[in-house]
PDB file of N, CA and C in Angstrom:
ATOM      1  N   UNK A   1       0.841  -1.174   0.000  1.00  0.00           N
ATOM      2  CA  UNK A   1       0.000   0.000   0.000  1.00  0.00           C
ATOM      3  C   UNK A   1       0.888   1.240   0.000  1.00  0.00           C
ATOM      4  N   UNK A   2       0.691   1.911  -0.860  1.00  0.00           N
ATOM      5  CA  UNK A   2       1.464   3.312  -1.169  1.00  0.00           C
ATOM      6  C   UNK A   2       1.094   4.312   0.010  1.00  0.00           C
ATOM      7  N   UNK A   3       2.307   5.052   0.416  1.00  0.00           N
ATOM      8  CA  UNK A   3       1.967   5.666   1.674  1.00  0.00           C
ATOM      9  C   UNK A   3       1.620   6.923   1.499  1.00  0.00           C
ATOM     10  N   UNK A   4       0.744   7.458   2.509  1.00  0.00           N
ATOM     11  CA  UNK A   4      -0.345   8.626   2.479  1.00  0.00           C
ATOM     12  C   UNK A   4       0.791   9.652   2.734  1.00  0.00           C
ATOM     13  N   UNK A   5       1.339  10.367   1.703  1.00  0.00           N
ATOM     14  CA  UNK A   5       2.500  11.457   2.378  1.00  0.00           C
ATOM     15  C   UNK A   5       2.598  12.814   1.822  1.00  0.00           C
ATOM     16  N   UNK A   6       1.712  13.759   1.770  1.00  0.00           N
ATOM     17  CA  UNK A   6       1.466  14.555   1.158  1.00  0.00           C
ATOM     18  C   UNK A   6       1.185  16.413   1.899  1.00  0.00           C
ATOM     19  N   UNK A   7       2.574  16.877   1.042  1.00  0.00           N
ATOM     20  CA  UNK A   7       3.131  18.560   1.188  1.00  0.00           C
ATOM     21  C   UNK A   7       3.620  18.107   2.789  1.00  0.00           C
ATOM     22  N   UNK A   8       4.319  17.065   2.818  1.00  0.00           N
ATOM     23  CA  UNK A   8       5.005  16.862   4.422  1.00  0.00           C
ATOM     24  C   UNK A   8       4.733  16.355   5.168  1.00  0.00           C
ATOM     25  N   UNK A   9       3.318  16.007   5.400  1.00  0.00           N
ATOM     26  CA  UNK A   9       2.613  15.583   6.265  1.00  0.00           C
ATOM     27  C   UNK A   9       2.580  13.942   5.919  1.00  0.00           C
ATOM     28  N   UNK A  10       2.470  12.441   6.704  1.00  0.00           N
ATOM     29  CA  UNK A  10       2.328  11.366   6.666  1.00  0.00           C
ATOM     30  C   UNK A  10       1.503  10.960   7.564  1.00  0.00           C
ATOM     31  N   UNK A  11       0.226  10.627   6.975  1.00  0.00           N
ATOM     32  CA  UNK A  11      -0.893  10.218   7.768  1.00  0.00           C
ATOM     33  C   UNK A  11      -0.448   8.637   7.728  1.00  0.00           C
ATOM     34  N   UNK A  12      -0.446   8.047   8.953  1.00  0.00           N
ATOM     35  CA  UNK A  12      -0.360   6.007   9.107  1.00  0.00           C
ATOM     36  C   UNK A  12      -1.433   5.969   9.535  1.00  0.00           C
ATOM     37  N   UNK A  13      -2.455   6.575   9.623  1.00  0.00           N
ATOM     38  CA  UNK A  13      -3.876   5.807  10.114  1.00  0.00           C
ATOM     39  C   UNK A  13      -4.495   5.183   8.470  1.00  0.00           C
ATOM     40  N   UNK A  14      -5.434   3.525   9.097  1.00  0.00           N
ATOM     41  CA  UNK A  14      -5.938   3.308   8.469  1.00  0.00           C
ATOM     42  C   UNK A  14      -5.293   2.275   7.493  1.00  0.00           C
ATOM     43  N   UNK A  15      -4.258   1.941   7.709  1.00  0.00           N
ATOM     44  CA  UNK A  15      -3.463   0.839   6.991  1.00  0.00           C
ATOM     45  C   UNK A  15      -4.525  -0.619   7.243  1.00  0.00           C
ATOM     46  N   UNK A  16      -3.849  -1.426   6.050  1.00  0.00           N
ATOM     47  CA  UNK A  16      -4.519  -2.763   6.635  1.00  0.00           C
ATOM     48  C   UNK A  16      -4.094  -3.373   7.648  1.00  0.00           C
ATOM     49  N   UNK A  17      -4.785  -4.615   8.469  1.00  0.00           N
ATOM     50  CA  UNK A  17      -4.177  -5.185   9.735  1.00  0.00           C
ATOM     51  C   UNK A  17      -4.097  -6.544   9.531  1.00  0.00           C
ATOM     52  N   UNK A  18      -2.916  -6.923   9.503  1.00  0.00           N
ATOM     53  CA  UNK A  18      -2.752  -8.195  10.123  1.00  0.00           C
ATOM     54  C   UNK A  18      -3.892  -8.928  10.418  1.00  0.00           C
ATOM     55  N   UNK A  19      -3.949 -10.004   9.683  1.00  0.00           N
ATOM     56  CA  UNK A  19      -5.064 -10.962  10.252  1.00  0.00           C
ATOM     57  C   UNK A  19      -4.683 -11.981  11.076  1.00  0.00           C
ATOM     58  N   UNK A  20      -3.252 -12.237  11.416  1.00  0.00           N
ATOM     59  CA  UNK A  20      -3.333 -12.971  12.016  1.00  0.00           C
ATOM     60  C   UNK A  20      -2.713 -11.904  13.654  1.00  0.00           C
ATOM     61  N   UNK A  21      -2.388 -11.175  13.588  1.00  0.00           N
ATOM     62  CA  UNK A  21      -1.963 -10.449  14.938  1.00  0.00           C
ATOM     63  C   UNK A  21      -2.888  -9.026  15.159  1.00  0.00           C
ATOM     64  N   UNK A  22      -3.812  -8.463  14.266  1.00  0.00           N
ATOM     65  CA  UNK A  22      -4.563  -7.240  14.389  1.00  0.00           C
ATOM     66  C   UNK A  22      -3.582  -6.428  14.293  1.00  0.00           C
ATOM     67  N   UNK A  23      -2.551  -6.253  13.997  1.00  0.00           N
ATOM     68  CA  UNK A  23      -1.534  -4.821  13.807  1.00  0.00           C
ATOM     69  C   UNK A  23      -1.608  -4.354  12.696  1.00  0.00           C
ATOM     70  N   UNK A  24      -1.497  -3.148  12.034  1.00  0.00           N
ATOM     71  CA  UNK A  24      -1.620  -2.305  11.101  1.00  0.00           C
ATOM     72  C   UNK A  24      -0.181  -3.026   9.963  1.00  0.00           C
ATOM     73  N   UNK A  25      -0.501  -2.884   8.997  1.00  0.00           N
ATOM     74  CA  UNK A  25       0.730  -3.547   8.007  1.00  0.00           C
ATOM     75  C   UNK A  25       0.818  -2.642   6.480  1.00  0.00           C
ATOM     76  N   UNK A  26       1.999  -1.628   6.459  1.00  0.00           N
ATOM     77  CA  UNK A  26       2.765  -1.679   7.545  1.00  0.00           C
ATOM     78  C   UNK A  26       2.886  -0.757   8.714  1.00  0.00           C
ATOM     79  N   UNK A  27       3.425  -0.919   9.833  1.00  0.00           N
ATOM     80  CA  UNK A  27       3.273  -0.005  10.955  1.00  0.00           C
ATOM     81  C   UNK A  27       3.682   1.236  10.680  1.00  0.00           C
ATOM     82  N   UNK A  28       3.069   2.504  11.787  1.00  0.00           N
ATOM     83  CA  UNK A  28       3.633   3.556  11.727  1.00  0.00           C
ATOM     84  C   UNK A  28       4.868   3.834  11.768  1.00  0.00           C
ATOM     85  N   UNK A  29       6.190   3.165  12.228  1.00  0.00           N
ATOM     86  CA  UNK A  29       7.616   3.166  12.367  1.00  0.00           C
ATOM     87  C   UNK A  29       8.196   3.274  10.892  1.00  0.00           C
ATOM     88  N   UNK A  30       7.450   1.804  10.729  1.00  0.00           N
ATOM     89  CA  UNK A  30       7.870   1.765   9.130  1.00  0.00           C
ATOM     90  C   UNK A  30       7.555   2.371   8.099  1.00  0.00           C
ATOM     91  N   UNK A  31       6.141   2.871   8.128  1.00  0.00           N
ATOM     92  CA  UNK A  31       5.959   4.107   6.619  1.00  0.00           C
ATOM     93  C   UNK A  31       6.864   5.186   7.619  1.00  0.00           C
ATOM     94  N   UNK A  32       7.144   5.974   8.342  1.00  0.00           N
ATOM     95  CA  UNK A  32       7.740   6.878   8.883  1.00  0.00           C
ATOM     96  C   UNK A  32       9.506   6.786   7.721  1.00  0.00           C
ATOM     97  N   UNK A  33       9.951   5.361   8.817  1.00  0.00           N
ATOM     98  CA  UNK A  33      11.364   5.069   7.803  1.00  0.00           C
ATOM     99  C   UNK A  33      11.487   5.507   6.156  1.00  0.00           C
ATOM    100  N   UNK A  34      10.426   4.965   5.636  1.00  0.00           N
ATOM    101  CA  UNK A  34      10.479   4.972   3.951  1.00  0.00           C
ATOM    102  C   UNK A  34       9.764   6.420   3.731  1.00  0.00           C
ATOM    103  N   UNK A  35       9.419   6.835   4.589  1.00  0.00           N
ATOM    104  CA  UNK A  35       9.556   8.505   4.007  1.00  0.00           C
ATOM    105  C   UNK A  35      10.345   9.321   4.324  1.00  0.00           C
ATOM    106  N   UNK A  36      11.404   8.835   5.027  1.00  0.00           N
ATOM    107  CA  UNK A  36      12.428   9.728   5.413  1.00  0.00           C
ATOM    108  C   UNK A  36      13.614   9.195   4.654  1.00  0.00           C
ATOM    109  N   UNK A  37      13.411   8.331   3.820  1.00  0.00           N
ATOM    110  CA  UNK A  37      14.187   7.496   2.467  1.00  0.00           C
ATOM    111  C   UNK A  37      13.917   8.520   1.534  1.00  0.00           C
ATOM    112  N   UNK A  38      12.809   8.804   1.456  1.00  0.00           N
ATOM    113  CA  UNK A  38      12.018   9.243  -0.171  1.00  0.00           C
ATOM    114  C   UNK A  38      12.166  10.771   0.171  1.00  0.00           C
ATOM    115  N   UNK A  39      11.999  11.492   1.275  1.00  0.00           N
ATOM    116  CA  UNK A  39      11.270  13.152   1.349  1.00  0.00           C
ATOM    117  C   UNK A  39      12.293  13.731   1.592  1.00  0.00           C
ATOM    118  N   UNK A  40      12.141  15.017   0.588  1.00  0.00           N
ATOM    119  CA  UNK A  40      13.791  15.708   0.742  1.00  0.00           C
ATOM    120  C   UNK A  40      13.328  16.906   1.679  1.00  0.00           C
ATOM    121  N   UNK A  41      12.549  17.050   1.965  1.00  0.00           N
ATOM    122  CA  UNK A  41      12.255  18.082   3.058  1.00  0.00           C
ATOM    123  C   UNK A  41      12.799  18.089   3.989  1.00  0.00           C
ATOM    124  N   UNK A  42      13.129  19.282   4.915  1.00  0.00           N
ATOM    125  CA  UNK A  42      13.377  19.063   5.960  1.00  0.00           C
ATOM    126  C   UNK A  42      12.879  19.025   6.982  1.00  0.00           C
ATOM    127  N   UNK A  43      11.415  18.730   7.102  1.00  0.00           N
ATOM    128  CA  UNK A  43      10.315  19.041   8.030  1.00  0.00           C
ATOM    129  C   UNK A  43       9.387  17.748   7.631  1.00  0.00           C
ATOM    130  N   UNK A  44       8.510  17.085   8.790  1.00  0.00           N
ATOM    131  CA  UNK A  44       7.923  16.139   8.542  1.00  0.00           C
ATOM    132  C   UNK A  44       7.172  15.862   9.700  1.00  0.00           C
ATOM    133  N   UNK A  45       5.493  15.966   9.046  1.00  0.00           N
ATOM    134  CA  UNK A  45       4.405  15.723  10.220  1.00  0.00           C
ATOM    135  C   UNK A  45       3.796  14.658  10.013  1.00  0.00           C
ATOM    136  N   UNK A  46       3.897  13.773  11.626  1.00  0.00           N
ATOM    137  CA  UNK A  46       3.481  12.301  10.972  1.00  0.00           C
ATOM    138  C   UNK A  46       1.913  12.414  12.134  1.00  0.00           C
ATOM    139  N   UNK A  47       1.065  11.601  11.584  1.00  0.00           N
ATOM    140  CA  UNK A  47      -0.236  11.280  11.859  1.00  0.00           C
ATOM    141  C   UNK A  47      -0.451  10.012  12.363  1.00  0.00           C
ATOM    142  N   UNK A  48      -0.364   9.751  13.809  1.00  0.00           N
ATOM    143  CA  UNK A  48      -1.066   8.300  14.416  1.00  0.00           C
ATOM    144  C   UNK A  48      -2.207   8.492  15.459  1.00  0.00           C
ATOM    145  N   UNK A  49      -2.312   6.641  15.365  1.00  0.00           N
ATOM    146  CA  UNK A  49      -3.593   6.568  16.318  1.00  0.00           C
ATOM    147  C   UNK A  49      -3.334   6.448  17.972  1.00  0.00           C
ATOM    148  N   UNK A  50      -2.058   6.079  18.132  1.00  0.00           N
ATOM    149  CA  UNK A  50      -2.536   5.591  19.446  1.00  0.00           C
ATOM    150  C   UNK A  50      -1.004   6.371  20.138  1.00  0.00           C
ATOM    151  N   UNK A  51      -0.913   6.529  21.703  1.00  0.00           N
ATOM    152  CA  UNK A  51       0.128   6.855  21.995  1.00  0.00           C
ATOM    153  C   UNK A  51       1.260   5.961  22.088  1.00  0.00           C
ATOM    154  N   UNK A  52       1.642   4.437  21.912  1.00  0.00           N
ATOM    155  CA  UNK A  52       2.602   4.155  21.794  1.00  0.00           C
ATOM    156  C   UNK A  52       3.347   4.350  20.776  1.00  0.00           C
ATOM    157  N   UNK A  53       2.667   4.442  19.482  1.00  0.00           N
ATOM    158  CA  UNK A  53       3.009   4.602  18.621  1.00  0.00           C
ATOM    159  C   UNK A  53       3.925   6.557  18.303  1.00  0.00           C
ATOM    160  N   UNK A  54       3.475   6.618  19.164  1.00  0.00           N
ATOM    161  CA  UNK A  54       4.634   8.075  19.433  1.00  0.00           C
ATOM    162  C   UNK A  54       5.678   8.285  20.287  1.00  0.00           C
ATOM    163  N   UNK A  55       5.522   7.384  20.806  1.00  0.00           N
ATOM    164  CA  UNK A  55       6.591   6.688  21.774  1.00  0.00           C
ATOM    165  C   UNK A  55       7.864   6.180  20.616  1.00  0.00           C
ATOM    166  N   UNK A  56       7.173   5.145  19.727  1.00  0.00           N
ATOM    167  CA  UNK A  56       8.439   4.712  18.756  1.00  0.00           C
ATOM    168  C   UNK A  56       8.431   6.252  18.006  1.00  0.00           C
ATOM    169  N   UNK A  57       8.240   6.897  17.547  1.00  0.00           N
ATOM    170  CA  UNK A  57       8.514   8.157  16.728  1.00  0.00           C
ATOM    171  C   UNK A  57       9.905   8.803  17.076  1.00  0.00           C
ATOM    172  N   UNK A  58       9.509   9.288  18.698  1.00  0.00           N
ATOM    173  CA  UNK A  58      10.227   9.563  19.244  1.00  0.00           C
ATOM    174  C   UNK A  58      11.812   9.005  19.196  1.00  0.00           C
ATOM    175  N   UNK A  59      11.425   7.878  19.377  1.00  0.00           N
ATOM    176  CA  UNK A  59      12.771   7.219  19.423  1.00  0.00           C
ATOM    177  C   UNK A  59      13.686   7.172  17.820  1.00  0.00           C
ATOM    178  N   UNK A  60      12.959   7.307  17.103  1.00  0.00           N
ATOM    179  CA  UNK A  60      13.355   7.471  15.882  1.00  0.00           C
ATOM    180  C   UNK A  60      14.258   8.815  15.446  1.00  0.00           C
ATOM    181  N   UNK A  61      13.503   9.726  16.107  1.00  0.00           N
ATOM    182  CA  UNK A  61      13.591  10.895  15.862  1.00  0.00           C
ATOM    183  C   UNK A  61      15.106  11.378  16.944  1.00  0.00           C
ATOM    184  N   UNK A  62      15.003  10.904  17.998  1.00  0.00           N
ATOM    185  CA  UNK A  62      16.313  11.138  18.308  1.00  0.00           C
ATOM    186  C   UNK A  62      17.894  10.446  17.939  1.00  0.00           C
ATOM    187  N   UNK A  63      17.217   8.878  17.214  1.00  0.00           N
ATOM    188  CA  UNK A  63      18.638   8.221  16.696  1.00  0.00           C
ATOM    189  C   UNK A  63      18.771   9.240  15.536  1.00  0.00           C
ATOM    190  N   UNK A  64      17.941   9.724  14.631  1.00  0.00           N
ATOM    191  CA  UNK A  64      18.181  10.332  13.198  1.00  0.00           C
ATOM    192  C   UNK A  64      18.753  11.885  13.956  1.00  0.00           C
ATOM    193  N   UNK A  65      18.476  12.375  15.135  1.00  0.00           N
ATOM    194  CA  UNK A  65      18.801  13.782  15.759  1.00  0.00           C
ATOM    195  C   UNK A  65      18.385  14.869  15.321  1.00  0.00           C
ATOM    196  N   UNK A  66      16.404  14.364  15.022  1.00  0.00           N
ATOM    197  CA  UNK A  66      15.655  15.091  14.550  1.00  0.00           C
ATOM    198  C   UNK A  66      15.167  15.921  15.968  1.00  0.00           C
ATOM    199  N   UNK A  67      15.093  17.435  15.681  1.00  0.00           N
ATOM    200  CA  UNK A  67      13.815  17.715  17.292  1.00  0.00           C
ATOM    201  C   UNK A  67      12.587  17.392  16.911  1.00  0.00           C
ATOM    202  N   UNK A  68      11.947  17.124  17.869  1.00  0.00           N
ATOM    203  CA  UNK A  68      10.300  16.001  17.990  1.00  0.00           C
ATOM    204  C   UNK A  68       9.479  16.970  18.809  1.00  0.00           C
ATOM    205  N   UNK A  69       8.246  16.751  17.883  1.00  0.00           N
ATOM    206  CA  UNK A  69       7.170  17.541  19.183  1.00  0.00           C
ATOM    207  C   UNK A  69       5.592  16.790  18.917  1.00  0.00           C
ATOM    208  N   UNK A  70       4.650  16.836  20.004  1.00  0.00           N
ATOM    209  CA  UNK A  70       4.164  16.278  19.545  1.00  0.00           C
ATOM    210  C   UNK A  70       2.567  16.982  20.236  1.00  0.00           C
ATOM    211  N   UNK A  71       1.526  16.632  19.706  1.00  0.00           N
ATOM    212  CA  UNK A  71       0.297  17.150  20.485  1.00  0.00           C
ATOM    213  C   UNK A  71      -0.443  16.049  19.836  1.00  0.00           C
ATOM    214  N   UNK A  72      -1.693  15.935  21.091  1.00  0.00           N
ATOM    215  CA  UNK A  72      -2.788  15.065  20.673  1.00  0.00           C
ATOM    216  C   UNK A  72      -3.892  15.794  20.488  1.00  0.00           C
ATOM    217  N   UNK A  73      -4.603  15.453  19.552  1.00  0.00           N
ATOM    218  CA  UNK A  73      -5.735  16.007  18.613  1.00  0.00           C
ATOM    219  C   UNK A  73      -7.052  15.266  19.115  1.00  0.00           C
ATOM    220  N   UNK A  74      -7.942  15.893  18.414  1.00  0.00           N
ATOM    221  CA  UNK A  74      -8.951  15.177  18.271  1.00  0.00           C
ATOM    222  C   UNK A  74      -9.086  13.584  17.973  1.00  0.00           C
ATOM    223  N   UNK A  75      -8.994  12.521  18.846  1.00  0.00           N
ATOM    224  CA  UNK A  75      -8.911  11.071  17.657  1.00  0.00           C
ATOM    225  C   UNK A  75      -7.569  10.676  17.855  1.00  0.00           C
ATOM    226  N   UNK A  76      -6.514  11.785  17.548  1.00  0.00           N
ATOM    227  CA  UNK A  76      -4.899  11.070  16.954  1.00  0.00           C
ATOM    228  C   UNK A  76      -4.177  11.851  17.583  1.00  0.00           C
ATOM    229  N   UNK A  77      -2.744  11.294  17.248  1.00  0.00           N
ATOM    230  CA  UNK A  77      -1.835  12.187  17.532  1.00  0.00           C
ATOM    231  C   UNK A  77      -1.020  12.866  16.474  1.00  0.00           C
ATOM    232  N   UNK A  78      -0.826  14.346  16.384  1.00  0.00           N
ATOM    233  CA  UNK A  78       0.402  14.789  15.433  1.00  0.00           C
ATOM    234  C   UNK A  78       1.847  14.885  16.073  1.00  0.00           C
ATOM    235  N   UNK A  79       2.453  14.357  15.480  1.00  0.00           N
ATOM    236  CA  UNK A  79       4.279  14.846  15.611  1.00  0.00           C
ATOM    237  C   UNK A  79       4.762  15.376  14.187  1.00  0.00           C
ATOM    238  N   UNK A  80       5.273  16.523  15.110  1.00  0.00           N
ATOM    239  CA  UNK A  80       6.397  17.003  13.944  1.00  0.00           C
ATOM    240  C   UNK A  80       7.745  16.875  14.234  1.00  0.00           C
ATOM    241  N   UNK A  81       8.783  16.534  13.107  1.00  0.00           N
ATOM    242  CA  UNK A  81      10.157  16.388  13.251  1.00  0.00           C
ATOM    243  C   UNK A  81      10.796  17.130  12.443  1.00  0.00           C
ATOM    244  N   UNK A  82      11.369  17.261  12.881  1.00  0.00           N
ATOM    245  CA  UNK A  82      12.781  18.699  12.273  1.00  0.00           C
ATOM    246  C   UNK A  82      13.672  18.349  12.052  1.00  0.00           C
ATOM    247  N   UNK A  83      15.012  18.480  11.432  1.00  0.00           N
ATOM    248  CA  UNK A  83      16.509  18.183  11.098  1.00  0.00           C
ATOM    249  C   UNK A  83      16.987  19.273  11.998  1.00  0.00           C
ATOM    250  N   UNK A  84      17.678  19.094  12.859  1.00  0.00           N
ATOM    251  CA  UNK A  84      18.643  20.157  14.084  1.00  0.00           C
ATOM    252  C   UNK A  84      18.898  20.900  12.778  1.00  0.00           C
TER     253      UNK A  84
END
């Protein structure tokens, strides 16, 4: 499934799930990774459902030594990441 990534922003809600474990496929970690492969920007707002899943963001965001911020919305959560 081609990932939702559009003027910066990467929505991961709504992927298919796993039928045999109910997890989203592929996870928010992973479309995150392959758009930070593909997006030459230097700014990037990612879109999830649940708070662990910003938990791994996070962690992402400090091995790459992006600054991270994050607020919960209506429903989801937004993070944005930056290049120091």
């Amino acid at each position: 499934m081609p990932l939702k990534l559009q003027d910066g922003v990467l929505d991961t809600r709504g992927m298919p799930k796993d039928k045999h474990r109910g997890l989203p496929v592929p996870d928010a970690m992973h479309q995150l990774k392959s758009a930070l492969i593909h997006y030459e920007g230097k700014e990037i707002s990612v879109i999830v459902e649940r708070e662990q899943e910003v938990q791994n963001m996070e962690k992402i965001a400090k091995y790459r030594g992006y600054k991270f911020s994050s607020e919960k919305r209506d429903g989801f959560y937004q993070m944005d990441l930056k290049v120091k």
